[in-house]
PDB file of N, CA and C in Angstrom:
ATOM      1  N   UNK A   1      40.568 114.849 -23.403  1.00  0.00           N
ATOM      2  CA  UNK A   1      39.924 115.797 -24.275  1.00  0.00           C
ATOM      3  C   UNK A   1      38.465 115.406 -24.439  1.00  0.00           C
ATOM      4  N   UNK A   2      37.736 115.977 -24.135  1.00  0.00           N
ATOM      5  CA  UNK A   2      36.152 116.286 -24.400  1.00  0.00           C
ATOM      6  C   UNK A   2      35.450 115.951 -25.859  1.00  0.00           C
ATOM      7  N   UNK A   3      34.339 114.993 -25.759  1.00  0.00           N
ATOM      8  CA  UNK A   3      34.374 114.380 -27.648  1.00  0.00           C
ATOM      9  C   UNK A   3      32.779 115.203 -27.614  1.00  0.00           C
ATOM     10  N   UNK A   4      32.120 116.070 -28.158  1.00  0.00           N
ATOM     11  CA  UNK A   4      30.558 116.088 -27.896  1.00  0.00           C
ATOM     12  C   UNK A   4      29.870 115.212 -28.520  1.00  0.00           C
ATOM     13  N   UNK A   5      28.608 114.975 -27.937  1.00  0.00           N
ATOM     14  CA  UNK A   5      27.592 113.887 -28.554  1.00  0.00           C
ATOM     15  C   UNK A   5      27.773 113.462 -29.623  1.00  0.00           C
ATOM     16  N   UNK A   6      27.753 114.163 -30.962  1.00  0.00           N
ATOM     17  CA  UNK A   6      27.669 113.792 -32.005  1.00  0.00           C
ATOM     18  C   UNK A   6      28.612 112.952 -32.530  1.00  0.00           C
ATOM     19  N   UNK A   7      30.320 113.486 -32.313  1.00  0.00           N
ATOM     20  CA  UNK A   7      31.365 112.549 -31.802  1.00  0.00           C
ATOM     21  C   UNK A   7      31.108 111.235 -31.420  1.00  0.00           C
ATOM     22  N   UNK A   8      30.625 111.332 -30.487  1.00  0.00           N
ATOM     23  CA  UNK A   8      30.554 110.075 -29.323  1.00  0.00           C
ATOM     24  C   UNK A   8      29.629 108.460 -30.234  1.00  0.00           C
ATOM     25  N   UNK A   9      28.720 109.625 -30.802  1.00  0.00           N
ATOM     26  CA  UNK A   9      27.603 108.539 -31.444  1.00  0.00           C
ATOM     27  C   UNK A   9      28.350 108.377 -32.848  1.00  0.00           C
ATOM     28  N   UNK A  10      29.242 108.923 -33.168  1.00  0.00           N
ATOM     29  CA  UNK A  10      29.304 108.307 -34.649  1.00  0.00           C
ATOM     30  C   UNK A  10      30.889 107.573 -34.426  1.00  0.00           C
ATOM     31  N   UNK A  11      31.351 108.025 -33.397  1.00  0.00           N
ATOM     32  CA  UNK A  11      32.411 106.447 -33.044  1.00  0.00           C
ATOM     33  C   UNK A  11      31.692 105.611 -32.407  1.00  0.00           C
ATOM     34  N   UNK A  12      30.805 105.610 -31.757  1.00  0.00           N
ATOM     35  CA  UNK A  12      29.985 104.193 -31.618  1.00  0.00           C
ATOM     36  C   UNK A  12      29.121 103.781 -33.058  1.00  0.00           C
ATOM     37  N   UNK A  13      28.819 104.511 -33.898  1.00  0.00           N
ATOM     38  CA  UNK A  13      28.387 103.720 -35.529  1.00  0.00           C
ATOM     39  C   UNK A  13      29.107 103.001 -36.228  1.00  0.00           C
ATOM     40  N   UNK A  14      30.653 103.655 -35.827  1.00  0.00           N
ATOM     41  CA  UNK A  14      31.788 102.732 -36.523  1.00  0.00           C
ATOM     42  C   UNK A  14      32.201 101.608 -35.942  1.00  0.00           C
ATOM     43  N   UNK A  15      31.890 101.221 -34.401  1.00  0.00           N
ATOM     44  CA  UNK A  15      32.430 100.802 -33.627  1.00  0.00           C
ATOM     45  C   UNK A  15      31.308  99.792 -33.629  1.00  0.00           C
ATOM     46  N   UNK A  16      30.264  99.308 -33.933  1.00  0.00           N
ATOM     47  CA  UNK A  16      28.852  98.843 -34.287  1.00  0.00           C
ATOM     48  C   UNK A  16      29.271  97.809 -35.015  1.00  0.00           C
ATOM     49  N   UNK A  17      29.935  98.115 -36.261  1.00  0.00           N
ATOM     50  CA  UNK A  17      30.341  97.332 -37.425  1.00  0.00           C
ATOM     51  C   UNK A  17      30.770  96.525 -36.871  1.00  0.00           C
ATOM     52  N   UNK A  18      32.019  97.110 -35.931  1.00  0.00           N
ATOM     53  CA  UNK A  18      33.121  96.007 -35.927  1.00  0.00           C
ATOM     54  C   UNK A  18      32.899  94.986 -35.321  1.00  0.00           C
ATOM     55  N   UNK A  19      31.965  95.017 -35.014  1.00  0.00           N
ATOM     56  CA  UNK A  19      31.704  94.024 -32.900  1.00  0.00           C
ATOM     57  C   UNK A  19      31.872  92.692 -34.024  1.00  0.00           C
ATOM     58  N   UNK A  20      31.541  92.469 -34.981  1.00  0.00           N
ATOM     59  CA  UNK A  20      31.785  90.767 -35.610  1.00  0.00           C
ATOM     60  C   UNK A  20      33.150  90.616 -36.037  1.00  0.00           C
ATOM     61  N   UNK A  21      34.133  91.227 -36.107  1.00  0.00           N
ATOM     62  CA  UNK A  21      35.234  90.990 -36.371  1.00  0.00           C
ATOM     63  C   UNK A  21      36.367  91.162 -35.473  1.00  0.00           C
ATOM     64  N   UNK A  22      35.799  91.033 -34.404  1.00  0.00           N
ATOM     65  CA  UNK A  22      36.664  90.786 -33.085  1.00  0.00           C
ATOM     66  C   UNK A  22      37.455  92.216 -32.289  1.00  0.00           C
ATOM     67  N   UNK A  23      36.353  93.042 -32.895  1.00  0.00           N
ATOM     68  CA  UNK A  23      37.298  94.802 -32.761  1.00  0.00           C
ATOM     69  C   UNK A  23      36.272  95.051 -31.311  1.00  0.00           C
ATOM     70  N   UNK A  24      36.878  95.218 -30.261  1.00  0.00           N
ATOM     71  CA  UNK A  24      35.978  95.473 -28.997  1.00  0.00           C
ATOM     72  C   UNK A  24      36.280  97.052 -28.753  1.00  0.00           C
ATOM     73  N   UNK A  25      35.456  97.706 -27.519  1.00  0.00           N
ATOM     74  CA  UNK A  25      35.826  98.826 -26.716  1.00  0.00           C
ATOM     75  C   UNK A  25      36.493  98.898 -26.028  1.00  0.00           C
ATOM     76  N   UNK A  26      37.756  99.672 -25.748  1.00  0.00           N
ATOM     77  CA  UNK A  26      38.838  99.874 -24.547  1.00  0.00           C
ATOM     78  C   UNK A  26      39.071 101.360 -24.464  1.00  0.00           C
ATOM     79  N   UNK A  27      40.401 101.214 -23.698  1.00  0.00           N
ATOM     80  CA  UNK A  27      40.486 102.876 -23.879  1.00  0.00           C
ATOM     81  C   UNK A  27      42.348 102.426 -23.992  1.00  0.00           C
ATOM     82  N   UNK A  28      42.526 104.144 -24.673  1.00  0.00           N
ATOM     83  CA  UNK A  28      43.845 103.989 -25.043  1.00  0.00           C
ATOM     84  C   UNK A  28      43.949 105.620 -25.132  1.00  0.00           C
ATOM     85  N   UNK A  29      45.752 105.771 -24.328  1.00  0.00           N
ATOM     86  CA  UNK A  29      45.094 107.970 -24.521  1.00  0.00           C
ATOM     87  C   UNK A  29      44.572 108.097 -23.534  1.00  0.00           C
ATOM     88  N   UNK A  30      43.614 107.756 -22.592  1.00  0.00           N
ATOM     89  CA  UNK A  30      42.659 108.032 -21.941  1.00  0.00           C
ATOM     90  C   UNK A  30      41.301 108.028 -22.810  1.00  0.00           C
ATOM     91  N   UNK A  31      41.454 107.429 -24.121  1.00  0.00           N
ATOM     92  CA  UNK A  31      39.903 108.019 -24.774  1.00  0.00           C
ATOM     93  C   UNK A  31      39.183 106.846 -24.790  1.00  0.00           C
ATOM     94  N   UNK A  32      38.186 106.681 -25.452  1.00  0.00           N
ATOM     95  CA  UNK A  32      37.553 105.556 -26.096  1.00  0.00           C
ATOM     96  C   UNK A  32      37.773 104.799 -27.138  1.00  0.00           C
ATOM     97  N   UNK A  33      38.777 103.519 -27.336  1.00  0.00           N
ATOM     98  CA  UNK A  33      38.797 103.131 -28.142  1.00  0.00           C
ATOM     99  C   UNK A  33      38.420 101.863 -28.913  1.00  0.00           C
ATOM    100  N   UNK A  34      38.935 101.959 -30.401  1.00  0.00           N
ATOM    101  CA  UNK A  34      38.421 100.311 -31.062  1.00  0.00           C
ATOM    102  C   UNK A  34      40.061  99.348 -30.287  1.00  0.00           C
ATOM    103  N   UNK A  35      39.618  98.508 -30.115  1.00  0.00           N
ATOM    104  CA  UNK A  35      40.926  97.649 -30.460  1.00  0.00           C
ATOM    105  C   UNK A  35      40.921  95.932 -31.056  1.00  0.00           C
ATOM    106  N   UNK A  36      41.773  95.748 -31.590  1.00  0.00           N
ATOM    107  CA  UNK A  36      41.555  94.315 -32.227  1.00  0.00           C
ATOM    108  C   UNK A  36      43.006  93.301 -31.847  1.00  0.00           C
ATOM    109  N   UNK A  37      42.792  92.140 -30.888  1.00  0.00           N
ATOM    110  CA  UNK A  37      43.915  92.078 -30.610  1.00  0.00           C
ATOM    111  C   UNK A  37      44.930  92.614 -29.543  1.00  0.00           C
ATOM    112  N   UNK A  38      44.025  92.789 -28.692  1.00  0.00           N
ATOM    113  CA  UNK A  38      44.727  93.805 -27.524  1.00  0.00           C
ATOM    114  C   UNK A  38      45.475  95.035 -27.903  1.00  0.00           C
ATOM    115  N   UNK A  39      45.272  95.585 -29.233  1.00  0.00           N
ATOM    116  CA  UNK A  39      45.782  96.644 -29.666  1.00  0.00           C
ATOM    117  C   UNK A  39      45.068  97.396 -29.999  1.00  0.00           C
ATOM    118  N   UNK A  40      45.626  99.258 -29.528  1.00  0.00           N
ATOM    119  CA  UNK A  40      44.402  99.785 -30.320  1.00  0.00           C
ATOM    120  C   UNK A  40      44.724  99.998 -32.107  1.00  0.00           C
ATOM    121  N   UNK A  41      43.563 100.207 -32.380  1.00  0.00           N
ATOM    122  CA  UNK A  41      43.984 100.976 -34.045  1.00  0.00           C
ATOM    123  C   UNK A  41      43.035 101.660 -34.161  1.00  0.00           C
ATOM    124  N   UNK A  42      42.019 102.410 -33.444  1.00  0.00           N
ATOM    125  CA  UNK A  42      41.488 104.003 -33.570  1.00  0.00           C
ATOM    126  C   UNK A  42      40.922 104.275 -32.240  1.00  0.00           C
ATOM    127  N   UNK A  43      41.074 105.429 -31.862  1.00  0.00           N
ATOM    128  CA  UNK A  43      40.500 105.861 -30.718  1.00  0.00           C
ATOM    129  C   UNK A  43      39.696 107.188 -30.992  1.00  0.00           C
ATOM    130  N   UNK A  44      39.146 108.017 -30.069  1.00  0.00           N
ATOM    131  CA  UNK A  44      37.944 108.832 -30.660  1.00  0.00           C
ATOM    132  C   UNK A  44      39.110 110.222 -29.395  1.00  0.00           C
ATOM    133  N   UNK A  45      39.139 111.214 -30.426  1.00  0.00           N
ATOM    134  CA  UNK A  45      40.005 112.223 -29.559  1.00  0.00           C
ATOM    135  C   UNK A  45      39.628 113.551 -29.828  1.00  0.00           C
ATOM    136  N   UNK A  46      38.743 113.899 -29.085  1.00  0.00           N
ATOM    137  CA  UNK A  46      37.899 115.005 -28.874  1.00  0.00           C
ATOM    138  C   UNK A  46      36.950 115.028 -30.132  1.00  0.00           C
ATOM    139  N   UNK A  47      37.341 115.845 -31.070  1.00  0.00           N
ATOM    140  CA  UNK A  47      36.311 115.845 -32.114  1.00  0.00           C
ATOM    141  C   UNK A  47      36.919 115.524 -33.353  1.00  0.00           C
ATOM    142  N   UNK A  48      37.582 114.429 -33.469  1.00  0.00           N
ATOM    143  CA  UNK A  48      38.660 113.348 -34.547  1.00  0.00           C
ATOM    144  C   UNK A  48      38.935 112.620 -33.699  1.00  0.00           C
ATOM    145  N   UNK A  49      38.372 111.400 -35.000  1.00  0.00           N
ATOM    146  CA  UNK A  49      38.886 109.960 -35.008  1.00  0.00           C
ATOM    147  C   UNK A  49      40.160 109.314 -35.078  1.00  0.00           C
ATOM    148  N   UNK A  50      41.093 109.134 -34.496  1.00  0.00           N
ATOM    149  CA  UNK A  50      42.679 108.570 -34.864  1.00  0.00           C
ATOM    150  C   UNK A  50      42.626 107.095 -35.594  1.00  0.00           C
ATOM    151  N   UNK A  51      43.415 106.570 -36.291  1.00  0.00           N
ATOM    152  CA  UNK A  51      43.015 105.616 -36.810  1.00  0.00           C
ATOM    153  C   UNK A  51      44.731 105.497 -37.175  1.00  0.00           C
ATOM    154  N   UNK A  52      45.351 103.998 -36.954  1.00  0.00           N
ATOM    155  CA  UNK A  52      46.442 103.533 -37.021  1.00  0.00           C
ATOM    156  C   UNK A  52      46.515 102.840 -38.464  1.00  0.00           C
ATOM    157  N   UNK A  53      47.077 103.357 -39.502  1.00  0.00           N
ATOM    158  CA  UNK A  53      46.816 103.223 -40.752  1.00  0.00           C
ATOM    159  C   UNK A  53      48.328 102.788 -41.063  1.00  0.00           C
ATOM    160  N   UNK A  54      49.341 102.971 -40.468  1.00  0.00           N
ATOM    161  CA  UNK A  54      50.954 102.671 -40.994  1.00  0.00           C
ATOM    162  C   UNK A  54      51.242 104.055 -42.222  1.00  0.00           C
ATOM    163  N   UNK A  55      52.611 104.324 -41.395  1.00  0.00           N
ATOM    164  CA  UNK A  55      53.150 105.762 -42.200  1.00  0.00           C
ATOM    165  C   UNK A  55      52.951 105.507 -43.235  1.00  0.00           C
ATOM    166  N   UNK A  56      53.457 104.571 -44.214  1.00  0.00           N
ATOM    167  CA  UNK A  56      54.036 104.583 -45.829  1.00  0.00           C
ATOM    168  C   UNK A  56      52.607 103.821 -46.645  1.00  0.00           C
ATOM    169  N   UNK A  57      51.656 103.963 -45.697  1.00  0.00           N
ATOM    170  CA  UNK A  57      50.692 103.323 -46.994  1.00  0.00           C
ATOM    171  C   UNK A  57      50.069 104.176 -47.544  1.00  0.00           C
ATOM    172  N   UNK A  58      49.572 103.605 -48.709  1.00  0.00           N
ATOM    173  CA  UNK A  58      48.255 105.048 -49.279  1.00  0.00           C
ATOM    174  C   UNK A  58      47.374 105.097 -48.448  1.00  0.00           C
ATOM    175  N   UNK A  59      46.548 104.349 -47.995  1.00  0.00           N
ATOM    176  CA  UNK A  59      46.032 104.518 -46.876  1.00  0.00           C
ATOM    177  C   UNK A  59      45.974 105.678 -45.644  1.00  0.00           C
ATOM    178  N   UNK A  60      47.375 106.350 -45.475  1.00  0.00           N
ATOM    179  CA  UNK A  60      47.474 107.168 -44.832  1.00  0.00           C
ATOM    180  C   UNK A  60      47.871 108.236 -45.079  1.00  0.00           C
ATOM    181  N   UNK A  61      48.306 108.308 -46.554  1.00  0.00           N
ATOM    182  CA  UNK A  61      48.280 109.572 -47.578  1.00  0.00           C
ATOM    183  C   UNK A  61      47.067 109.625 -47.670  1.00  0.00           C
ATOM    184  N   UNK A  62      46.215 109.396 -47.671  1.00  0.00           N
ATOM    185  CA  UNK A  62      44.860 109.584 -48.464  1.00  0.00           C
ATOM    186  C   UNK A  62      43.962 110.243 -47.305  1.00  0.00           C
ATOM    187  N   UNK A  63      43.828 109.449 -45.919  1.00  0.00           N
ATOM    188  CA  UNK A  63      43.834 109.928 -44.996  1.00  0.00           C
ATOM    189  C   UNK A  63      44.314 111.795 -44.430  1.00  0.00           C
ATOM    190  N   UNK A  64      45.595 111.666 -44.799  1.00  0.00           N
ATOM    191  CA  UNK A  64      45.850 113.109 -44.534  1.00  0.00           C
ATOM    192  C   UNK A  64      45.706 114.209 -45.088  1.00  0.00           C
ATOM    193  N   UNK A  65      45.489 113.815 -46.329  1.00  0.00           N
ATOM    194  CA  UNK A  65      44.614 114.542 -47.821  1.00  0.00           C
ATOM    195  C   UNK A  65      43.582 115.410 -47.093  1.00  0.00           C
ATOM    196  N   UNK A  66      42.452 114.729 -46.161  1.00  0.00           N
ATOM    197  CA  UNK A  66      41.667 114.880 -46.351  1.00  0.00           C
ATOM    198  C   UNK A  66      41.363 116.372 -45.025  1.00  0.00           C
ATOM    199  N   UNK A  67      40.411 117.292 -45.659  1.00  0.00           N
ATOM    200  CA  UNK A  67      40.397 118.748 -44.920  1.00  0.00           C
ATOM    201  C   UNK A  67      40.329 118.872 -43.103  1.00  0.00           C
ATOM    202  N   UNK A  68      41.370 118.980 -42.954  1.00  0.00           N
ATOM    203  CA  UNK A  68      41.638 119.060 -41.111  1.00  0.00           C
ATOM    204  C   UNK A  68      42.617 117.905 -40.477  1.00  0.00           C
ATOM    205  N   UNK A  69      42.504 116.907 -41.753  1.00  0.00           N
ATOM    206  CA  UNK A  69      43.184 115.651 -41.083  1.00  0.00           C
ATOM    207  C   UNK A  69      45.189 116.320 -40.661  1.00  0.00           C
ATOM    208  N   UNK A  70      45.436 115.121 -39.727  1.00  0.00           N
ATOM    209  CA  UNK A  70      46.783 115.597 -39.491  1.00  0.00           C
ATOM    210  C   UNK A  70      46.999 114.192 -38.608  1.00  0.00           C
ATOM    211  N   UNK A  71      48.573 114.069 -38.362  1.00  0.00           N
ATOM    212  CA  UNK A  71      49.086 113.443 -37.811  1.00  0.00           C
ATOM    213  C   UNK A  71      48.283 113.046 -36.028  1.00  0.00           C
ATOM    214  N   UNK A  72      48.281 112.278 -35.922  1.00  0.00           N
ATOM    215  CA  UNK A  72      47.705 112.034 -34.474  1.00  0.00           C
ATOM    216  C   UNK A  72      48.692 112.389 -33.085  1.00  0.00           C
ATOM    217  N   UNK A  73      48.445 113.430 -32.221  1.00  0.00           N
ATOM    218  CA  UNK A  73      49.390 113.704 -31.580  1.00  0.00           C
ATOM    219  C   UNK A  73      48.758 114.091 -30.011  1.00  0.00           C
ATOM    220  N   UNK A  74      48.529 112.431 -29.015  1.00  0.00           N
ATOM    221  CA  UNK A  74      47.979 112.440 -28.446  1.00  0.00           C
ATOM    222  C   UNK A  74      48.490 113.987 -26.919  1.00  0.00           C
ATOM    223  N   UNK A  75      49.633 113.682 -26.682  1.00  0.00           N
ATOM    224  CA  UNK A  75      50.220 114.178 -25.636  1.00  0.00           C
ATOM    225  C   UNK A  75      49.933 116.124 -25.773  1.00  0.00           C
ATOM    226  N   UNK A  76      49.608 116.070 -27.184  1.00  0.00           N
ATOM    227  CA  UNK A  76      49.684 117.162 -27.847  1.00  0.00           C
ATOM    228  C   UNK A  76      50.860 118.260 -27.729  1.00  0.00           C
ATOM    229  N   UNK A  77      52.438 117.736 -27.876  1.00  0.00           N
ATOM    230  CA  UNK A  77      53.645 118.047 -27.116  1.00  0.00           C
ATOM    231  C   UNK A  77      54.427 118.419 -28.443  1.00  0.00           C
ATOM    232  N   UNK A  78      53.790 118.648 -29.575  1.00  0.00           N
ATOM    233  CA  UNK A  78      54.701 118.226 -30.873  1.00  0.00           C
ATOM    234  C   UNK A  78      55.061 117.011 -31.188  1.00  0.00           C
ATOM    235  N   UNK A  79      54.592 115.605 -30.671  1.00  0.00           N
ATOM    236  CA  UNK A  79      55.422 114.539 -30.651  1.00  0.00           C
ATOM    237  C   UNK A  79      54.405 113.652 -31.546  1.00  0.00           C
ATOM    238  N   UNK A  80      53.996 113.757 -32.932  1.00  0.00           N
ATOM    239  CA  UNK A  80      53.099 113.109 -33.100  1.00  0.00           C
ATOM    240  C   UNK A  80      53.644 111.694 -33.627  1.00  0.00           C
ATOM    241  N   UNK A  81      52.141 110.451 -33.342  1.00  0.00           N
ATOM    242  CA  UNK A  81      52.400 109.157 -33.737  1.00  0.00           C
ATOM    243  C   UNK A  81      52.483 109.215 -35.249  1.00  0.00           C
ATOM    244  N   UNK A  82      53.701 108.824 -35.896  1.00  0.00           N
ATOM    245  CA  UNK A  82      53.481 109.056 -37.497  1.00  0.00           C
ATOM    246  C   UNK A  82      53.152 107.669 -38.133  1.00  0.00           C
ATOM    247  N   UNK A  83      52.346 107.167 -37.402  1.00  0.00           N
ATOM    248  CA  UNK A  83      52.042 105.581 -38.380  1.00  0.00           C
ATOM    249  C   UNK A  83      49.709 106.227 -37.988  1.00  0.00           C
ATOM    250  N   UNK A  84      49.534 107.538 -37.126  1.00  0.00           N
ATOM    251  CA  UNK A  84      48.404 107.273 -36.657  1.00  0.00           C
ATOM    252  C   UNK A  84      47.993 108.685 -37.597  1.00  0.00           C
ATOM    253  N   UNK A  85      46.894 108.511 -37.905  1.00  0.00           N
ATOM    254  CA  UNK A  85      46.154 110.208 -38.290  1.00  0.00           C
ATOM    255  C   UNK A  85      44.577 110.596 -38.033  1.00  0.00           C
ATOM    256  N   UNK A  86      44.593 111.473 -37.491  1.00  0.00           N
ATOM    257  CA  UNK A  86      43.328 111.753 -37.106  1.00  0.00           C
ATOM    258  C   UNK A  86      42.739 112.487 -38.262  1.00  0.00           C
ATOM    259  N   UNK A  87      41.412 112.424 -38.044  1.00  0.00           N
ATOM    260  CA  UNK A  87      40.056 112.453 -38.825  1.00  0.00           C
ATOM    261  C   UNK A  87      38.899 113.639 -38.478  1.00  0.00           C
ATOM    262  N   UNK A  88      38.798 114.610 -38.407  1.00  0.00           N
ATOM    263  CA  UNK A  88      38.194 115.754 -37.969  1.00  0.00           C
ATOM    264  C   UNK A  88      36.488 114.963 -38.228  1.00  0.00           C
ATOM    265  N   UNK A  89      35.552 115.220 -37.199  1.00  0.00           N
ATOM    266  CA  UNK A  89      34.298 114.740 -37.262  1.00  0.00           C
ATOM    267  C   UNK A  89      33.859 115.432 -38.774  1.00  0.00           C
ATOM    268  N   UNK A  90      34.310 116.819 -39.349  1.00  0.00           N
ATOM    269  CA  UNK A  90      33.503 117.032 -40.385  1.00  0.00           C
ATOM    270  C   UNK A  90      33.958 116.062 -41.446  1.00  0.00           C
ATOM    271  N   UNK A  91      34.692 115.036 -41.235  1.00  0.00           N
ATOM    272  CA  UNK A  91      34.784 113.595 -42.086  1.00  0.00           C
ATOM    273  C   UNK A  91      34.280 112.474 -41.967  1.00  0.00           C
ATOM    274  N   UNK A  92      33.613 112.521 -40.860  1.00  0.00           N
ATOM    275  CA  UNK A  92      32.690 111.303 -40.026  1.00  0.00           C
ATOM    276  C   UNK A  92      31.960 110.476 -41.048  1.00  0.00           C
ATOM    277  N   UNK A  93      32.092 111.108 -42.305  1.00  0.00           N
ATOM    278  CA  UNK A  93      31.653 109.531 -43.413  1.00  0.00           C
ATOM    279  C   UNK A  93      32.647 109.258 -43.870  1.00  0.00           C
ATOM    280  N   UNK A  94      34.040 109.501 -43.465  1.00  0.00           N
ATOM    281  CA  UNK A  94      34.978 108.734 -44.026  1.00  0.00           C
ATOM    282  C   UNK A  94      35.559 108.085 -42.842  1.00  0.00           C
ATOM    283  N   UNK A  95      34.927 107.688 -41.448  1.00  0.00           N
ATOM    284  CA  UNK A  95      35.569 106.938 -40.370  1.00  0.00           C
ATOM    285  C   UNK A  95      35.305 105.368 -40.728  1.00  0.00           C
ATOM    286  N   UNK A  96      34.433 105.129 -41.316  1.00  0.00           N
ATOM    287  CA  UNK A  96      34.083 103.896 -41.574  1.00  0.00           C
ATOM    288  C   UNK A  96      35.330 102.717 -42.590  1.00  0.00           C
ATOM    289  N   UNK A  97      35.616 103.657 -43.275  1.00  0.00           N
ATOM    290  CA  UNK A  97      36.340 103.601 -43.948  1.00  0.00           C
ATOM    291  C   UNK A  97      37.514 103.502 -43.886  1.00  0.00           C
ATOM    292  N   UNK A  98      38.282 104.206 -43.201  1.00  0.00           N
ATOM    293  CA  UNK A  98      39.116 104.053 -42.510  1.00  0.00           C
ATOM    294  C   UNK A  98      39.425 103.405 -41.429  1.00  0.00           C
ATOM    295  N   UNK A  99      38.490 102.817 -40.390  1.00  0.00           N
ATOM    296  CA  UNK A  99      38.289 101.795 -39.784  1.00  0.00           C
ATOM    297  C   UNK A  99      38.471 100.673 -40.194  1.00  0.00           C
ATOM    298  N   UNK A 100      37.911 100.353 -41.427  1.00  0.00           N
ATOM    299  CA  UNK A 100      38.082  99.224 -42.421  1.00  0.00           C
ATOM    300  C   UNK A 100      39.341  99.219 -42.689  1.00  0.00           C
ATOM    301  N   UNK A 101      40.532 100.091 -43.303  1.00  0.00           N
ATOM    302  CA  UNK A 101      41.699 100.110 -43.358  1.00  0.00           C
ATOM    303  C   UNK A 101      42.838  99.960 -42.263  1.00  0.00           C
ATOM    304  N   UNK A 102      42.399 100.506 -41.009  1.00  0.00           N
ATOM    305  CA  UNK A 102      43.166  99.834 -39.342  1.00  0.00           C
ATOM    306  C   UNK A 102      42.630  98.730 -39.777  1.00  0.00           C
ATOM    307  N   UNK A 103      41.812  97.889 -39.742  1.00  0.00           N
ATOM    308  CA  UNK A 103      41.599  96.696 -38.891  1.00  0.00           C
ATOM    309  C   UNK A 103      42.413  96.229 -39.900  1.00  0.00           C
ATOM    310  N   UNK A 104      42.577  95.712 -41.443  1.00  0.00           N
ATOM    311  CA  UNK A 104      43.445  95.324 -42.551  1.00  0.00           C
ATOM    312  C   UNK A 104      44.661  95.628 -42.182  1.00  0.00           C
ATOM    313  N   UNK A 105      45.337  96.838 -42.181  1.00  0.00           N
ATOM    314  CA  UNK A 105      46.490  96.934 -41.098  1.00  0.00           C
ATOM    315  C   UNK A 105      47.180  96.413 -39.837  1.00  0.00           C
ATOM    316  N   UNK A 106      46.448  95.852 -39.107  1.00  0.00           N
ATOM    317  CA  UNK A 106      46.426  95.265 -38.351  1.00  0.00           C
ATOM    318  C   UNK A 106      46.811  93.632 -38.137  1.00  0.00           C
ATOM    319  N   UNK A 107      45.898  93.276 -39.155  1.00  0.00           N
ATOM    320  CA  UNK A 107      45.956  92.089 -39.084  1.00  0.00           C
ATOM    321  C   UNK A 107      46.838  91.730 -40.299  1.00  0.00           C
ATOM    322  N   UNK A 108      47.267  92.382 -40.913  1.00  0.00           N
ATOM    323  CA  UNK A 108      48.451  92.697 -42.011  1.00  0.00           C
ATOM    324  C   UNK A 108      49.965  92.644 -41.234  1.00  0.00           C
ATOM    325  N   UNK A 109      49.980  93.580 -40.413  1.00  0.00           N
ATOM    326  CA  UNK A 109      51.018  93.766 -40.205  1.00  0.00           C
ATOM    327  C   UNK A 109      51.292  93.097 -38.522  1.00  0.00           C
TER     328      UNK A 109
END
């Protein structure tokens, strides 16, 4: 799936942060992603951010709250990841943030 510029540059702003806390670039999906740990926990999917937040936290209620967000559903088959939720770019000041919450997840769980 196709991310346009603006996309592209504001998962590389989030992706900026992380470089000191051991979160590198890979791909996962086929997209561009963060990963920490040879794992991913957000990737950039067309024009939303996915971000691996774990089903049952607030974290990912809060996440899905938010206007456009939804379950992350790469294959786009009905089969979505229910521990992942994507982030519509018109939230792109809340990727940071949620970035911050994968990587805690992560190294949490």
């Amino acid at each position: 799936m196709e991310s346009s510029e603006q996309a592209v540059a504001a998962f590389h702003s989030v992706a900026e942060i992380f470089a000191d806390q051991d979160v590198v670039l890979g791909k996962t999906f086929g997209a561009a992603a963060l990963m920490l740990n040879k794992k991913a926990i957000g990737c950039l999917h067309g024009e939303k951010m996915a971000f691996k937040l774990g089903r049952d936290s607030a974290r990912h209620a809060e996440a899905l709250s938010l206007p456009g967000a939804t379950l992350f559903d790469p294959s786009g088959m009905g089969r979505p990841f229910k521990d992942w939720v994507e982030i519509p770019l018109a939230e792109a000041a809340d990727w940071l943030d949620f970035g911050r919450a994968a990587v805690q997840a992560q190294q949490s769980g």
